[in-house]
PDB file of N, CA and C in Angstrom:
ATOM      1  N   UNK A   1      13.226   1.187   6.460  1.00  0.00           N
ATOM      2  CA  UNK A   1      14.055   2.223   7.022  1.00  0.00           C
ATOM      3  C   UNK A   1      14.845   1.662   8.191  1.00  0.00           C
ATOM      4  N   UNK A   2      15.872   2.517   8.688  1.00  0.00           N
ATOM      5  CA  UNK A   2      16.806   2.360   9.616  1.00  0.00           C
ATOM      6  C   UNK A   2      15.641   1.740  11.000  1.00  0.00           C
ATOM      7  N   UNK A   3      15.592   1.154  12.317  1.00  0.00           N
ATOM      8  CA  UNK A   3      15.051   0.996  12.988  1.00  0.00           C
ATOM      9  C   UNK A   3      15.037   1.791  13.743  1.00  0.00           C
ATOM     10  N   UNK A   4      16.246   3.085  13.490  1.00  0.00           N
ATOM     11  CA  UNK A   4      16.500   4.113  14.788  1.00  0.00           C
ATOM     12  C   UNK A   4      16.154   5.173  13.824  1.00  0.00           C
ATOM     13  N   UNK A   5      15.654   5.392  13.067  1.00  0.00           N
ATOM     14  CA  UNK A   5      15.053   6.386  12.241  1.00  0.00           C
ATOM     15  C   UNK A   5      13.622   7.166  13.288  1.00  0.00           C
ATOM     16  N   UNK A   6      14.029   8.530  13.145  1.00  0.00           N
ATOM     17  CA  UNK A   6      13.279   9.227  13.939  1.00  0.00           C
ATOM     18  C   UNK A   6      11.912   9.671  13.704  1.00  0.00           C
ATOM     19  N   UNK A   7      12.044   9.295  11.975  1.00  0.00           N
ATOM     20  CA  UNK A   7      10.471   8.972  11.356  1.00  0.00           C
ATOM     21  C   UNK A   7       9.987   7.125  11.876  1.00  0.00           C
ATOM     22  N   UNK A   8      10.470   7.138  11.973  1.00  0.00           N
ATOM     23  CA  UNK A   8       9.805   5.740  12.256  1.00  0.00           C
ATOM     24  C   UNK A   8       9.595   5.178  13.493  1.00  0.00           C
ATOM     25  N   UNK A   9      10.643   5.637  14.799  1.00  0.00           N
ATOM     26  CA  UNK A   9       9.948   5.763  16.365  1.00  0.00           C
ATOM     27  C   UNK A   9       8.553   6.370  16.197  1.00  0.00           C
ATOM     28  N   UNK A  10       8.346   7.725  15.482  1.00  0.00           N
ATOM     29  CA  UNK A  10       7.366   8.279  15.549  1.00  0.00           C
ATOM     30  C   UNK A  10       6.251   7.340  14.689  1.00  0.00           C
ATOM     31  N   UNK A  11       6.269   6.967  13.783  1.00  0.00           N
ATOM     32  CA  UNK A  11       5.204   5.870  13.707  1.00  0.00           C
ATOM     33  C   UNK A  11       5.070   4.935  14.495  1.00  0.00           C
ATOM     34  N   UNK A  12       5.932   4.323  14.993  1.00  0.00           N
ATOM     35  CA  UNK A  12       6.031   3.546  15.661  1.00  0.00           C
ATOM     36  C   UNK A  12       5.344   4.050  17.159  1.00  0.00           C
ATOM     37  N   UNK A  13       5.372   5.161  17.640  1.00  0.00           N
ATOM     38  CA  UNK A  13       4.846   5.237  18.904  1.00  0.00           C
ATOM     39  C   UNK A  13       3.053   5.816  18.656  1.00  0.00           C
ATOM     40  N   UNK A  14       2.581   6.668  17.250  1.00  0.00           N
ATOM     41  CA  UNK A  14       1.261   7.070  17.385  1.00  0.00           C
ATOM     42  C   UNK A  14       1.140   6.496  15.906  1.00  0.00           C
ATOM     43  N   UNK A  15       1.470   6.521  15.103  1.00  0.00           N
ATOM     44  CA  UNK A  15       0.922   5.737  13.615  1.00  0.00           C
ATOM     45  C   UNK A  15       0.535   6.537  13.156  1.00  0.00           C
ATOM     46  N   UNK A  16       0.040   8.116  13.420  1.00  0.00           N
ATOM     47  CA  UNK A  16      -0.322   8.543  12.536  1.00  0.00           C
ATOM     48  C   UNK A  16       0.444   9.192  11.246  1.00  0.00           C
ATOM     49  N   UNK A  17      -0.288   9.457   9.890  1.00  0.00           N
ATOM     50  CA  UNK A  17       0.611  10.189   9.177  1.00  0.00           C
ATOM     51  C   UNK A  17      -0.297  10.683   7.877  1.00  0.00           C
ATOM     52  N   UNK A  18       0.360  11.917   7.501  1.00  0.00           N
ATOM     53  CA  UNK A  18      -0.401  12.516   6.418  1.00  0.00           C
ATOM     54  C   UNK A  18       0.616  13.194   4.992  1.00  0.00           C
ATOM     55  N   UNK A  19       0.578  12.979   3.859  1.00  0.00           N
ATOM     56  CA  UNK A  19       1.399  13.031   2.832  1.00  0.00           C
ATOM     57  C   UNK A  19       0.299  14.248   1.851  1.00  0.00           C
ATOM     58  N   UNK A  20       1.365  14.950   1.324  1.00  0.00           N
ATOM     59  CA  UNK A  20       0.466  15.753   0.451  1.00  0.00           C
ATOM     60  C   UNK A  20       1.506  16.063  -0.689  1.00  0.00           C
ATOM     61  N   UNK A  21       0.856  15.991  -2.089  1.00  0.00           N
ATOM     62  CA  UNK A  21       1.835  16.011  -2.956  1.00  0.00           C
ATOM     63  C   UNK A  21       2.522  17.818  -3.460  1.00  0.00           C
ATOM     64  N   UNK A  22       3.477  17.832  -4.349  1.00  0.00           N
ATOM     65  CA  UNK A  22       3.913  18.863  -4.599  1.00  0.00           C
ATOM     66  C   UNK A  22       2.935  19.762  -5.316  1.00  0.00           C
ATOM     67  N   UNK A  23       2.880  20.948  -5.361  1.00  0.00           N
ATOM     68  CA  UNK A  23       1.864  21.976  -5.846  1.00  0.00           C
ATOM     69  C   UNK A  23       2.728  22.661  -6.605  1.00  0.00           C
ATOM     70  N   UNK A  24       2.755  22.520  -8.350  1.00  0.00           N
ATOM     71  CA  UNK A  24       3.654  23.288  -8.999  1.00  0.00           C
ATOM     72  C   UNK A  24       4.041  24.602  -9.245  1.00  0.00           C
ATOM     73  N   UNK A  25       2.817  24.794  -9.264  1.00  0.00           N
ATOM     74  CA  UNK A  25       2.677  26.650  -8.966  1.00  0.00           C
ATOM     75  C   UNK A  25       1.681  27.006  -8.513  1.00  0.00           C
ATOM     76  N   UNK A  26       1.553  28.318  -8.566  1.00  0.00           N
ATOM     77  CA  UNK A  26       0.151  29.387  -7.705  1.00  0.00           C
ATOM     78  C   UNK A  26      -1.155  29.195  -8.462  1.00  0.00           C
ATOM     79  N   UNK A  27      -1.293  28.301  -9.410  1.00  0.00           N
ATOM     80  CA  UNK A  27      -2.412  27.998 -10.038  1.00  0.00           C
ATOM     81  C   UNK A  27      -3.124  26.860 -10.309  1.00  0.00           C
ATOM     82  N   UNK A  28      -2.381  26.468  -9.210  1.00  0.00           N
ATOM     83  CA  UNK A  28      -2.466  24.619  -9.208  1.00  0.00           C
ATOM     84  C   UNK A  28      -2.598  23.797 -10.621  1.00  0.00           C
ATOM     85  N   UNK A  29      -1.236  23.932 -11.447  1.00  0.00           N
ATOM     86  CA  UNK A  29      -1.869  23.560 -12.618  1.00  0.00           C
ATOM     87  C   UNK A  29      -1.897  22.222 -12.542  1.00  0.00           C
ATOM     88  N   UNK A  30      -0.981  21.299 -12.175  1.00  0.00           N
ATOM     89  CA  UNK A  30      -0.947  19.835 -12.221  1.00  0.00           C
ATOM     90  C   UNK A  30      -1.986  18.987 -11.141  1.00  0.00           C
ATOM     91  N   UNK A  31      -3.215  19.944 -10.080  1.00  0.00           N
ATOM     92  CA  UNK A  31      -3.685  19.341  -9.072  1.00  0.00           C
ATOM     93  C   UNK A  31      -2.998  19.068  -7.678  1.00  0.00           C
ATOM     94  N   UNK A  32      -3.507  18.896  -6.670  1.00  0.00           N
ATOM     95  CA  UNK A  32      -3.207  17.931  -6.146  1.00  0.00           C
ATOM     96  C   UNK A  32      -3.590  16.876  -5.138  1.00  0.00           C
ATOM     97  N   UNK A  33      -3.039  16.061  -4.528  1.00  0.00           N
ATOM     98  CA  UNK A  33      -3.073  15.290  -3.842  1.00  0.00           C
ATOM     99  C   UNK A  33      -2.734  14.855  -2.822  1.00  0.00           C
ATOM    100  N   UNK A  34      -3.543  14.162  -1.665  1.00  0.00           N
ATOM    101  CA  UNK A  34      -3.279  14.216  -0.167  1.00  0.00           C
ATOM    102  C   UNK A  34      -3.759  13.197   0.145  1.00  0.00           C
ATOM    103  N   UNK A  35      -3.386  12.509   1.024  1.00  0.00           N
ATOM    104  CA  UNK A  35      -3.398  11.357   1.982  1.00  0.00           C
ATOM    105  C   UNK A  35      -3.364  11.221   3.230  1.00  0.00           C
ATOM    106  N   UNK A  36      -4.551  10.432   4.364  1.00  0.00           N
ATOM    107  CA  UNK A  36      -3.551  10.437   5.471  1.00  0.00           C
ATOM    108  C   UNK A  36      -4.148   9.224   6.175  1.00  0.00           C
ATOM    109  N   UNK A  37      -3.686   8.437   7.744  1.00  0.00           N
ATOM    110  CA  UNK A  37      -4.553   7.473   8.012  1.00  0.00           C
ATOM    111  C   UNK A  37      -3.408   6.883   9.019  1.00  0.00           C
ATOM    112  N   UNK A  38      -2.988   5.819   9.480  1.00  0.00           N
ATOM    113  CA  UNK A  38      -2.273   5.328  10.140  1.00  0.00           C
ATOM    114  C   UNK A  38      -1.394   4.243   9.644  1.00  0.00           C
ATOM    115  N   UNK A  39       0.039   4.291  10.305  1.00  0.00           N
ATOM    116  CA  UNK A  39       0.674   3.191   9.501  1.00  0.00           C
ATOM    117  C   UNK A  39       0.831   2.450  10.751  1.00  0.00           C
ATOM    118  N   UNK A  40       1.354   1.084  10.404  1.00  0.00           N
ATOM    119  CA  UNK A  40       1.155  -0.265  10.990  1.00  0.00           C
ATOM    120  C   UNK A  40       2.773  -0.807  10.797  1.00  0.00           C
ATOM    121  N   UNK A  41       3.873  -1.117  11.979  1.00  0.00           N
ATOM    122  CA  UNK A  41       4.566  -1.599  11.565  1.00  0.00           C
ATOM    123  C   UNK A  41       4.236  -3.341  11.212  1.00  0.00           C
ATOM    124  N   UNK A  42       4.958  -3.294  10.154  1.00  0.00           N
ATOM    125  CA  UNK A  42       4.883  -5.107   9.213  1.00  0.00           C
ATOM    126  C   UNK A  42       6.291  -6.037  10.263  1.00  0.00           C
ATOM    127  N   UNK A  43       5.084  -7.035  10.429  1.00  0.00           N
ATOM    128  CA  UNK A  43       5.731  -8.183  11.393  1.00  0.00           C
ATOM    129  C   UNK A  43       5.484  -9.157  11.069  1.00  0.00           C
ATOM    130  N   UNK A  44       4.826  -9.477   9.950  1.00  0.00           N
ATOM    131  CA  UNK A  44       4.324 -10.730   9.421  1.00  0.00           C
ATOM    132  C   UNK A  44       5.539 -10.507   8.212  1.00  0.00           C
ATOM    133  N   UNK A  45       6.202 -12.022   8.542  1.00  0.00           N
ATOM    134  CA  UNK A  45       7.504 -12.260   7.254  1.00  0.00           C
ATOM    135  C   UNK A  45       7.071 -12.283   5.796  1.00  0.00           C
ATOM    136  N   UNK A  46       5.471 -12.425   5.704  1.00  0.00           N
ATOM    137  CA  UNK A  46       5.299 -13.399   4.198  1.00  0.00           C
ATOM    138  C   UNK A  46       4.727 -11.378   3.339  1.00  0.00           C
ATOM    139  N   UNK A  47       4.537 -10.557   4.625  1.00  0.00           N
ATOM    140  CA  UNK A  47       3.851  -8.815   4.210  1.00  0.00           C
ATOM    141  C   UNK A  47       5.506  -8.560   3.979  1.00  0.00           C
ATOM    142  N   UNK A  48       6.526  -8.686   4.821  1.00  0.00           N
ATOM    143  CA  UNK A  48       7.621  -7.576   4.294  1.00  0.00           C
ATOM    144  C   UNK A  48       8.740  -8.442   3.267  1.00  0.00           C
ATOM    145  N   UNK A  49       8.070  -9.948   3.008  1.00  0.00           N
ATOM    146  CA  UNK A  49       8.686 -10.606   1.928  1.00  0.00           C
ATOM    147  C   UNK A  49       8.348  -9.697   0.329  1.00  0.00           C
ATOM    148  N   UNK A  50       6.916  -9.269   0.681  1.00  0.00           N
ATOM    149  CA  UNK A  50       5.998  -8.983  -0.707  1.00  0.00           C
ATOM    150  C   UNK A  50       7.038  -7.422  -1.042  1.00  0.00           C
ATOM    151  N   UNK A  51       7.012  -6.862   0.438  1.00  0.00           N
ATOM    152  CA  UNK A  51       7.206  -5.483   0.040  1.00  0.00           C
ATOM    153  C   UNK A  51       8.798  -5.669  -0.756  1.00  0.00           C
ATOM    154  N   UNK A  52       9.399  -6.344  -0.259  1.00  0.00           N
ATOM    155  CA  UNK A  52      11.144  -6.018  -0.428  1.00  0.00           C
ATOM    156  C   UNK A  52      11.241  -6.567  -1.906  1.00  0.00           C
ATOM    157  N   UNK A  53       9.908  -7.619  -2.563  1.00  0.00           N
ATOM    158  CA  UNK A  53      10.552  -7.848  -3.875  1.00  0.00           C
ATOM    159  C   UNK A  53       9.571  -6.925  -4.981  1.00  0.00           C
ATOM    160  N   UNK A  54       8.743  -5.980  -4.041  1.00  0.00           N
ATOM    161  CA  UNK A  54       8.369  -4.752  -4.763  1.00  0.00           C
ATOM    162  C   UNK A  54       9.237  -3.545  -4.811  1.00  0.00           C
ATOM    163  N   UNK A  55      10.225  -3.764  -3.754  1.00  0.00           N
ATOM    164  CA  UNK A  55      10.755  -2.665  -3.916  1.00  0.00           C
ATOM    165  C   UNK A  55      12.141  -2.117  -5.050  1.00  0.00           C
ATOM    166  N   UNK A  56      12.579  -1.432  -5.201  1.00  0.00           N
ATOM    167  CA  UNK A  56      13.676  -1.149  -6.064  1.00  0.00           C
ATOM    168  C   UNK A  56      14.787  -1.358  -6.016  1.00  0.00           C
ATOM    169  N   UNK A  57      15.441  -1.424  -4.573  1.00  0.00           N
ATOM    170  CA  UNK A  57      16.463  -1.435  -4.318  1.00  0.00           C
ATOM    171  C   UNK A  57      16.638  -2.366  -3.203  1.00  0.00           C
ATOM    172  N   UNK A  58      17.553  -3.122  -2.609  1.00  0.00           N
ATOM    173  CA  UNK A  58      17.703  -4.191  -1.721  1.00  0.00           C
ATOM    174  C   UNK A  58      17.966  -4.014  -0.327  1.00  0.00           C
ATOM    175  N   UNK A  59      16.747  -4.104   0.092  1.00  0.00           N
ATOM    176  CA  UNK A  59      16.573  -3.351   1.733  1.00  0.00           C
ATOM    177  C   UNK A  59      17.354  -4.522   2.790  1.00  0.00           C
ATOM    178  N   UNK A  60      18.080  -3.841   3.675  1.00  0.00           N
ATOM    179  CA  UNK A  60      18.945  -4.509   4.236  1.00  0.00           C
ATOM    180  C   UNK A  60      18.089  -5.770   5.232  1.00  0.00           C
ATOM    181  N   UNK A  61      18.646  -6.845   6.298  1.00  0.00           N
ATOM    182  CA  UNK A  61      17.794  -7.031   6.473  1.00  0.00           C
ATOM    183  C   UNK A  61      17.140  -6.721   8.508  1.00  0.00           C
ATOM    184  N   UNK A  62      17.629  -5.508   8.271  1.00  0.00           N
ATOM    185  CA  UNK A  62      17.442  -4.753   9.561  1.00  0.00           C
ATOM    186  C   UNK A  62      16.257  -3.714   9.564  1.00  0.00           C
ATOM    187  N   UNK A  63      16.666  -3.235   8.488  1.00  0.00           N
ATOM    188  CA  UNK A  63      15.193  -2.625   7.484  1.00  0.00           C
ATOM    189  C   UNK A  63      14.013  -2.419   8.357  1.00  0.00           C
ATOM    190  N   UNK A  64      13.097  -2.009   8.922  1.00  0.00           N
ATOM    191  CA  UNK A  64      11.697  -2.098   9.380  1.00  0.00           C
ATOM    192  C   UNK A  64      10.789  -1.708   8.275  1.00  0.00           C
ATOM    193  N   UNK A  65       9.198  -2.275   8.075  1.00  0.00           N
ATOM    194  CA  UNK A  65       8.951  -1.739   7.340  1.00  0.00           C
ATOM    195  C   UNK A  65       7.188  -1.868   7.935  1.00  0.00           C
ATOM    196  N   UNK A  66       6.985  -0.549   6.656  1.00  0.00           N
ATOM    197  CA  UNK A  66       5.220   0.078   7.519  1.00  0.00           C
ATOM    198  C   UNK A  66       4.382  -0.129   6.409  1.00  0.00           C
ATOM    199  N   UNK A  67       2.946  -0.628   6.786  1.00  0.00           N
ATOM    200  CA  UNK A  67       1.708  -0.626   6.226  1.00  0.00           C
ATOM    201  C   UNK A  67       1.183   0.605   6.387  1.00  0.00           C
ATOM    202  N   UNK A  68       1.081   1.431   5.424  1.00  0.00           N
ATOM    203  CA  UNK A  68       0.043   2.488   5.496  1.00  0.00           C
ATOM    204  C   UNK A  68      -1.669   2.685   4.994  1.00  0.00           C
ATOM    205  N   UNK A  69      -2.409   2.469   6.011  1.00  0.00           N
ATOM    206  CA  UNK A  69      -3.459   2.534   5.929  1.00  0.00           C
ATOM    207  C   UNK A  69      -4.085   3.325   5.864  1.00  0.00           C
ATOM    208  N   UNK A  70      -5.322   3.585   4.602  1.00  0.00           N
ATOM    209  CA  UNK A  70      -5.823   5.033   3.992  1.00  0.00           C
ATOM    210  C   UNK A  70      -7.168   5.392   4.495  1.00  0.00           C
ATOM    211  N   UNK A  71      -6.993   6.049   4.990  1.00  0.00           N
ATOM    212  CA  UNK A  71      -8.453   6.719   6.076  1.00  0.00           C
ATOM    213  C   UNK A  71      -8.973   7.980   5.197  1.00  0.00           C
ATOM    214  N   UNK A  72      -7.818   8.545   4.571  1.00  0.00           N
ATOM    215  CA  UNK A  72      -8.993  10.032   4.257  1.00  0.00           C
ATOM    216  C   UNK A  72      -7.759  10.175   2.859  1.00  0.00           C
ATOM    217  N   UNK A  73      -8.384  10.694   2.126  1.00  0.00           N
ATOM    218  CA  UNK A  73      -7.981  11.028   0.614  1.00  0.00           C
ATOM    219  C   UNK A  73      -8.648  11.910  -0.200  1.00  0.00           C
ATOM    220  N   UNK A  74      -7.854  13.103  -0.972  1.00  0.00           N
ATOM    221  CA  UNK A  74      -8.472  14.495  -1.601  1.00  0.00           C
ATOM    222  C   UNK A  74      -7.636  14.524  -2.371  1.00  0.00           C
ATOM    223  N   UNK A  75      -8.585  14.658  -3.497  1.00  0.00           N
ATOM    224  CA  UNK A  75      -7.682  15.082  -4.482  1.00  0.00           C
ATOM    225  C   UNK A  75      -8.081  16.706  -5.519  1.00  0.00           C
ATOM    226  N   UNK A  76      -7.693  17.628  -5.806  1.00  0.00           N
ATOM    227  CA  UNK A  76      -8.230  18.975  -6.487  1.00  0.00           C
ATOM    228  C   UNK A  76      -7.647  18.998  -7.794  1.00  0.00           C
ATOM    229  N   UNK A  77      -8.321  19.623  -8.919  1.00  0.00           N
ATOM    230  CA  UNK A  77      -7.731  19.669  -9.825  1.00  0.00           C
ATOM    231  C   UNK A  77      -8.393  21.252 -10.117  1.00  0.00           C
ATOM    232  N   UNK A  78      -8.068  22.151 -10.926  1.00  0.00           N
ATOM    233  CA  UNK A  78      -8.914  23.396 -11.358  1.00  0.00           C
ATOM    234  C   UNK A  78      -9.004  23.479 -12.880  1.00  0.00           C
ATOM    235  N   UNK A  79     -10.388  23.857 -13.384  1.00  0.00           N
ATOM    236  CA  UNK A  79     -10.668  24.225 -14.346  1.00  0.00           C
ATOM    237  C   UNK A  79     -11.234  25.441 -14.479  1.00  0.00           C
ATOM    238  N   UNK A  80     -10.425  26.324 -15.372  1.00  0.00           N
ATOM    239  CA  UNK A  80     -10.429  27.759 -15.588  1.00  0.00           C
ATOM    240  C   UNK A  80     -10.523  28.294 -14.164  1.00  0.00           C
ATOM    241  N   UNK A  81      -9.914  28.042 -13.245  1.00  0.00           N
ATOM    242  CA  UNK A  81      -9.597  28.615 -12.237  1.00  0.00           C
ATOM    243  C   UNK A  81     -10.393  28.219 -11.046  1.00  0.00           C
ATOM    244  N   UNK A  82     -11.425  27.257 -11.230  1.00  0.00           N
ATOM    245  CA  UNK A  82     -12.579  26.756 -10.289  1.00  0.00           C
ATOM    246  C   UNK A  82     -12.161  25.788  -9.821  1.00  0.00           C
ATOM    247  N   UNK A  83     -11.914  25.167  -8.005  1.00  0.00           N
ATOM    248  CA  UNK A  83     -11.403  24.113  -7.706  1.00  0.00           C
ATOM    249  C   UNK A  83     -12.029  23.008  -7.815  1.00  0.00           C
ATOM    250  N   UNK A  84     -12.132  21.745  -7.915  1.00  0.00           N
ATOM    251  CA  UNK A  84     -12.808  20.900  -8.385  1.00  0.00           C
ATOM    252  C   UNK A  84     -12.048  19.381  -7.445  1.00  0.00           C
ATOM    253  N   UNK A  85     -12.679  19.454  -6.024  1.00  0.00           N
ATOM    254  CA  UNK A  85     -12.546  18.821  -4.929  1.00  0.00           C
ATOM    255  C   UNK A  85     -13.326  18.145  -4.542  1.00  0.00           C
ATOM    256  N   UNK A  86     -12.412  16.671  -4.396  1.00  0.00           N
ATOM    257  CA  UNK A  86     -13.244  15.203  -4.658  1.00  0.00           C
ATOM    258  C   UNK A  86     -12.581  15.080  -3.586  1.00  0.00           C
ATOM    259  N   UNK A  87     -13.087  14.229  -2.600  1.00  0.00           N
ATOM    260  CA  UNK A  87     -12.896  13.588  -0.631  1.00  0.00           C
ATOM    261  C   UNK A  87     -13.279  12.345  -0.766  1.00  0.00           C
ATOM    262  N   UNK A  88     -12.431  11.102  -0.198  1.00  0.00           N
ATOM    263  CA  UNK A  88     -12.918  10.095   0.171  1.00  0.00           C
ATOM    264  C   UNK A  88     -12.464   9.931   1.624  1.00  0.00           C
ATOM    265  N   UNK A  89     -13.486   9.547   2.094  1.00  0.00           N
ATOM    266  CA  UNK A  89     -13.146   9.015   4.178  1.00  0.00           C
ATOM    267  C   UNK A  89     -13.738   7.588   4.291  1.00  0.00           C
ATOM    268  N   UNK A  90     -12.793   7.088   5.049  1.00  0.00           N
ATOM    269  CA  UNK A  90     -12.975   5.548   5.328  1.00  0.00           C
ATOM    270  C   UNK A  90     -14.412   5.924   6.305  1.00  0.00           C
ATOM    271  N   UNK A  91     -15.604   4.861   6.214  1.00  0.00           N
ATOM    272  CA  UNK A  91     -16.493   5.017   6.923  1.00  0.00           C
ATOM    273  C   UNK A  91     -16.085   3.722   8.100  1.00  0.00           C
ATOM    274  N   UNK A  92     -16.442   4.955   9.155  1.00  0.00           N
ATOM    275  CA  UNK A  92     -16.477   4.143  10.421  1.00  0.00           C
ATOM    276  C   UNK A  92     -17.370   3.111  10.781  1.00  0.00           C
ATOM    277  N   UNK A  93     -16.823   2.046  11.405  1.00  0.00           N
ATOM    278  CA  UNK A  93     -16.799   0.554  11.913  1.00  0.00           C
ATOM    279  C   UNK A  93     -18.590   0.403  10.932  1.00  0.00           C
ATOM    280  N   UNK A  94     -18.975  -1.207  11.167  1.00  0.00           N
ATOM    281  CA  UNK A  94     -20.103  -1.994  10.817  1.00  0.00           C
ATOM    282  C   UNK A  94     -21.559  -1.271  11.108  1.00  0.00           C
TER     283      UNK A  94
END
């Protein structure tokens, strides 16, 4: 992203962030899914070499780019109307 991108000061100043996917309708038919944890801006050349020839399109080379690291993850799906909610959490330190 842009370096003056106002999503990305904001990672850039607390890291945190949380993503949750689209919910198709009032009955959750497709599930869904959520994420959240801290991102890391990438400063190592050989991490945002990997990302840019994963990516799709040809990121300029002003570009900044973020590691997102997965701390907590849920995912729901329903059967016959019963939610069916699976949690994973990164367990804390050694």
């Amino acid at each position: 992203m842009e370096p003056v991108s106002p999503k990305g000061l904001d990672l850039q100043r607390g890291g945190l962030y949380a993503m949750h996917s689209l919910v198709t309708d009032m009955n959750g038919t497709n599930g869904e899914f959520a994420i959240a944890g801290r991102a890391e801006l990438v400063t190592d050349p050989s991490i945002r070499d990997l990302a840019v020839r994963g990516c799709p399109y040809s990121p300029r080379d002003r570009y900044i780019c973020f590691e997102f690291k997965l701390e907590d993850c849920m995912t729901n799906t329903y059967a016959n109307g019963v939610p069916n909610i699976r949690h994973w959490k990164e367990k804390a330190g050694p």
